[in-house]
Structure formats: C-alpha cells, structure tokens
C-alpha atoms as a PDB file:
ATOM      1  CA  UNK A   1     -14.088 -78.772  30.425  1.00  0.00           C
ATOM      2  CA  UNK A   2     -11.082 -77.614  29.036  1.00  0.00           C
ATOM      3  CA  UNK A   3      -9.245 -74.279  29.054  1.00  0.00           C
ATOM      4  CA  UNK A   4      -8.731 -72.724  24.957  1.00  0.00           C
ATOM      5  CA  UNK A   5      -4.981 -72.411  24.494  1.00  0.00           C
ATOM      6  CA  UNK A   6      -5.217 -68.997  22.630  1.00  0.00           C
ATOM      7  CA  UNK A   7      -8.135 -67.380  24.270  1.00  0.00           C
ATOM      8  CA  UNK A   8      -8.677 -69.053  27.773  1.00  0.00           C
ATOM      9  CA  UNK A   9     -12.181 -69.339  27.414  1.00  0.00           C
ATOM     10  CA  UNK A  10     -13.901 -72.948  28.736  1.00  0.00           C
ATOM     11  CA  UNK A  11     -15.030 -75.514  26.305  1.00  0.00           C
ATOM     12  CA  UNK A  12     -15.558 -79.250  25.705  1.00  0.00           C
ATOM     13  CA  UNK A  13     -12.706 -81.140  25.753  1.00  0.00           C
ATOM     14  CA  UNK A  14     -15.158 -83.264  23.068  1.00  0.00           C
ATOM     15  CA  UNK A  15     -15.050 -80.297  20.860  1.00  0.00           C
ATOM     16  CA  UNK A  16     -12.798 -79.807  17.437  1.00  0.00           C
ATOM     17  CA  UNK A  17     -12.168 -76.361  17.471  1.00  0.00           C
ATOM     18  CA  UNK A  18     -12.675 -73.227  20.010  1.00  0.00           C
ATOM     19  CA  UNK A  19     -16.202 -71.750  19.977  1.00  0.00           C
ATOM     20  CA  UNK A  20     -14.909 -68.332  20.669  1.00  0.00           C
ATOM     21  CA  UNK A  21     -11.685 -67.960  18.518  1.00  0.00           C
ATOM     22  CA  UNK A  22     -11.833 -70.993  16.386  1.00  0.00           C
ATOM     23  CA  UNK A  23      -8.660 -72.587  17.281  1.00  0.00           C
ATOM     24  CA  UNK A  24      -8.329 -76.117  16.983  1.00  0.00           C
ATOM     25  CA  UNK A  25      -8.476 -77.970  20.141  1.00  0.00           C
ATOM     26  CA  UNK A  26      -5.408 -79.661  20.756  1.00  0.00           C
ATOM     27  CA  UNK A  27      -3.186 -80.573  23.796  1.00  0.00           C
ATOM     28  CA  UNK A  28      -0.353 -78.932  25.209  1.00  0.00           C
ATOM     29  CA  UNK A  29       2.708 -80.139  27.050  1.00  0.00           C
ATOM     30  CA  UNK A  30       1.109 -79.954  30.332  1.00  0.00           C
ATOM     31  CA  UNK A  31      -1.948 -81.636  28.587  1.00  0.00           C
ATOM     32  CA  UNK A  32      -5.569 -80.517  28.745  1.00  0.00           C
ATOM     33  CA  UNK A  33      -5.553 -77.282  31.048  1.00  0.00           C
ATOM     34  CA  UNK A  34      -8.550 -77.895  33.076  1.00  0.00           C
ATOM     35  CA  UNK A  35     -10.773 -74.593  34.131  1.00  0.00           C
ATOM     36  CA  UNK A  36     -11.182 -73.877  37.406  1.00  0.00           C
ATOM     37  CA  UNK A  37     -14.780 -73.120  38.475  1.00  0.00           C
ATOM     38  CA  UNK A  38     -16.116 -69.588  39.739  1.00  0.00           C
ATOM     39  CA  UNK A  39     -16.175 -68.738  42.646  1.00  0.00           C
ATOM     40  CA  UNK A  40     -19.714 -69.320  44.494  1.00  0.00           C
ATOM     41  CA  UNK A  41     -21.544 -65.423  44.566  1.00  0.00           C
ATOM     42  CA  UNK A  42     -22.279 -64.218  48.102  1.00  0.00           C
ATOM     43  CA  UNK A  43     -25.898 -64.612  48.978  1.00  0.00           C
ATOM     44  CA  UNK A  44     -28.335 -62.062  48.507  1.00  0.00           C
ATOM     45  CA  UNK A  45     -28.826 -61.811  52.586  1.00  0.00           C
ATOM     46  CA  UNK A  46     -25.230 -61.245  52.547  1.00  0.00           C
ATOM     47  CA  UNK A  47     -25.502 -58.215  49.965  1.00  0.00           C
ATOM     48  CA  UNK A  48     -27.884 -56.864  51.475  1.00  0.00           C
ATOM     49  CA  UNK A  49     -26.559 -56.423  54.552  1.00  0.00           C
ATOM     50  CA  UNK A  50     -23.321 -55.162  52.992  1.00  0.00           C
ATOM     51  CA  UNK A  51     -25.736 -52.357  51.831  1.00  0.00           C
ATOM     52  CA  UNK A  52     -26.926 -51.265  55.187  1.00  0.00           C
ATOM     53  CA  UNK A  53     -23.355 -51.686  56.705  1.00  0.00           C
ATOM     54  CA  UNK A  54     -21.569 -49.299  54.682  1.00  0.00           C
ATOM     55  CA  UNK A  55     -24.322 -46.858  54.110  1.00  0.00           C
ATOM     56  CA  UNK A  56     -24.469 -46.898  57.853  1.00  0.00           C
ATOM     57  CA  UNK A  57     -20.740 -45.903  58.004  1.00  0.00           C
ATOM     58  CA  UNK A  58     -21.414 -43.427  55.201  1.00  0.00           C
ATOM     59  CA  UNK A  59     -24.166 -41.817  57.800  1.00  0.00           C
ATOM     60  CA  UNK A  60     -21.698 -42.087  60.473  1.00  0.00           C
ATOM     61  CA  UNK A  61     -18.972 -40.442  58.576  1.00  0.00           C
ATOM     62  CA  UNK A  62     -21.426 -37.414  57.778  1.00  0.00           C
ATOM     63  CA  UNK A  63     -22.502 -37.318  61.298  1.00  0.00           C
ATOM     64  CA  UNK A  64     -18.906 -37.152  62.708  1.00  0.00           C
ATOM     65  CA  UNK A  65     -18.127 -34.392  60.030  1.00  0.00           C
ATOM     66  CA  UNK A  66     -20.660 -32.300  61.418  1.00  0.00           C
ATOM     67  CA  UNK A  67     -19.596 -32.708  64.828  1.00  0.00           C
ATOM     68  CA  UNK A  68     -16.306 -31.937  64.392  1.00  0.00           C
ATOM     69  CA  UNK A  69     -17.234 -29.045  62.564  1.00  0.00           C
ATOM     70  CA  UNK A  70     -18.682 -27.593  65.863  1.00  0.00           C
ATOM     71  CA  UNK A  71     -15.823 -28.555  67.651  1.00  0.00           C
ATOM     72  CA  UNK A  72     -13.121 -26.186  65.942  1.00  0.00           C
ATOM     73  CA  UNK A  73     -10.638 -27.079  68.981  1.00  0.00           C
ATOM     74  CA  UNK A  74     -10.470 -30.780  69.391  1.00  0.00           C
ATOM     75  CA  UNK A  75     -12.168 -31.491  66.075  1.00  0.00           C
ATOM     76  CA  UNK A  76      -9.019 -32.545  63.771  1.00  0.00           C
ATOM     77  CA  UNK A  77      -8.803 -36.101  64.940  1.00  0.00           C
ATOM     78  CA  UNK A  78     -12.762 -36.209  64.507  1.00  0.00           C
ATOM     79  CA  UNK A  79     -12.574 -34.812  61.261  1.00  0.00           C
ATOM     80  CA  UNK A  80      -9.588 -36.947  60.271  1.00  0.00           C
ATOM     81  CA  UNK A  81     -12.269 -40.292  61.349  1.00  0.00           C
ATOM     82  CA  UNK A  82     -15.060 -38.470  59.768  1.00  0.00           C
ATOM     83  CA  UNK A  83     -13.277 -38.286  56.581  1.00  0.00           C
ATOM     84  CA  UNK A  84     -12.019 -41.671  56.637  1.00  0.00           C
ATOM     85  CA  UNK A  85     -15.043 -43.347  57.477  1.00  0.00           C
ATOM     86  CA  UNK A  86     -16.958 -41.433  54.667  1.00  0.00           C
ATOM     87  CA  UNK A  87     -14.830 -42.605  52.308  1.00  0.00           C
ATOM     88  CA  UNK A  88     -14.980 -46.159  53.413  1.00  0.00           C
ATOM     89  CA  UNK A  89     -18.091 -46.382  53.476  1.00  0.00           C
ATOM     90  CA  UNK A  90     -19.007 -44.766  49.936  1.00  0.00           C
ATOM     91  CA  UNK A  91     -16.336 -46.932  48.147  1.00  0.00           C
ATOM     92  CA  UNK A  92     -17.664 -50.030  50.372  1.00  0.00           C
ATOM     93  CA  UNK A  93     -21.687 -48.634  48.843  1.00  0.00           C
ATOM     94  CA  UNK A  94     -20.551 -48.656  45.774  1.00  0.00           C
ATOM     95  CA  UNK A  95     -18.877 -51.883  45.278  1.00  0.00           C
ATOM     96  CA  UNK A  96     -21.920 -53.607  47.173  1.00  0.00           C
ATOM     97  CA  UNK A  97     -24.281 -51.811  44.822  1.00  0.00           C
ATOM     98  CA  UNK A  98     -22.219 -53.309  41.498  1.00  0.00           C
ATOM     99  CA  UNK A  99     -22.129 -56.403  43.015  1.00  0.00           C
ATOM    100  CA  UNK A 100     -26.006 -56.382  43.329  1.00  0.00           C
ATOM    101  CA  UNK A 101     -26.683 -54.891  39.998  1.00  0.00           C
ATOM    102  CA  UNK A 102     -24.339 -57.766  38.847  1.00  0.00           C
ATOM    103  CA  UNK A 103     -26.294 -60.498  40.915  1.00  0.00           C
ATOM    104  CA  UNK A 104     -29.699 -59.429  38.887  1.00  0.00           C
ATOM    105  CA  UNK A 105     -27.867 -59.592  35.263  1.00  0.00           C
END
C-alpha cells in the first residue's frame, strides 16, 4: 500500500491512478510513501469500563457538590474538587461514549 500524493488516501501501489481523486500513481523523490497502519481500537472490555469510570467520577463530582453546599464554611476547596471532577468526568463520558458509538459503525 501506498500513500496518494495529492489526497493521502491508501491504495495499491499496483494501481494506475488514485481511486479517490484520480491522480495518476507515480513516485516521488522519496519514492513510494508507504501508509502507516491504524492504530489497534481499545477493546470493548476496555470501553466499557471507561464508561463506568468516568460516570463514577461524574457521580462523585455531584455528590461532593452537594456536600459542599452544606458546608458554606469550609466548602470552597470541596466545591473547587466537586467542580473539577464533574467536569472530568462528563468530558471523559462523553469521549468514551463516541468512541463506543464509533466501535459499532
């Protein structure tokens, strides 16, 4: 496999001309550019228990945020965690769920 000098996408290194642009397959100075192959997907186990992690550290987040709300002395620094770990832990849900949704298509 070969790397299409105009659009980058892989093809035979047998073929005449691009399959996606139509540009004639040719050599450059460097020669053929050879495609590097994807990276392997994490396994499904491995999603899936991204999923519970970081919805987990959503429920933490919320729980934290609720304590600190009865706290109204010493609650900052609990609220500042609560916050933080919220956040980490929806943008952490989110990107596993994409990645699962991609897995499937």
């Amino acid at each position: 496999m070969i790397a299409c000098s105009e659009c980058g996408r892989a093809i035979s290194n047998k073929a005449a001309a691009c399959i996606g642009c139509g540009a004639p397959v040719g050599t450059s100075e460097l020669g053929y550019g050879v495609v590097d192959p994807p990276a392997p997907a994490l396994p499904m186990r491995t999603l899936w228990r991204h999923l519970w992690l970081s919805a987990g550290l959503s429920l933490l987040g919320t729980f934290m945020a609720l304590a600190a709300d009865r706290q109204p002395d010493s609650g900052r620094w609990l609220a500042l965690l609560a916050a933080l770990s919220l956040i980490a832990g929806i943008c952490w849900l989110i990107v596993t769920l994409v990645r699962l949704w991609s897995s499937h298509h």
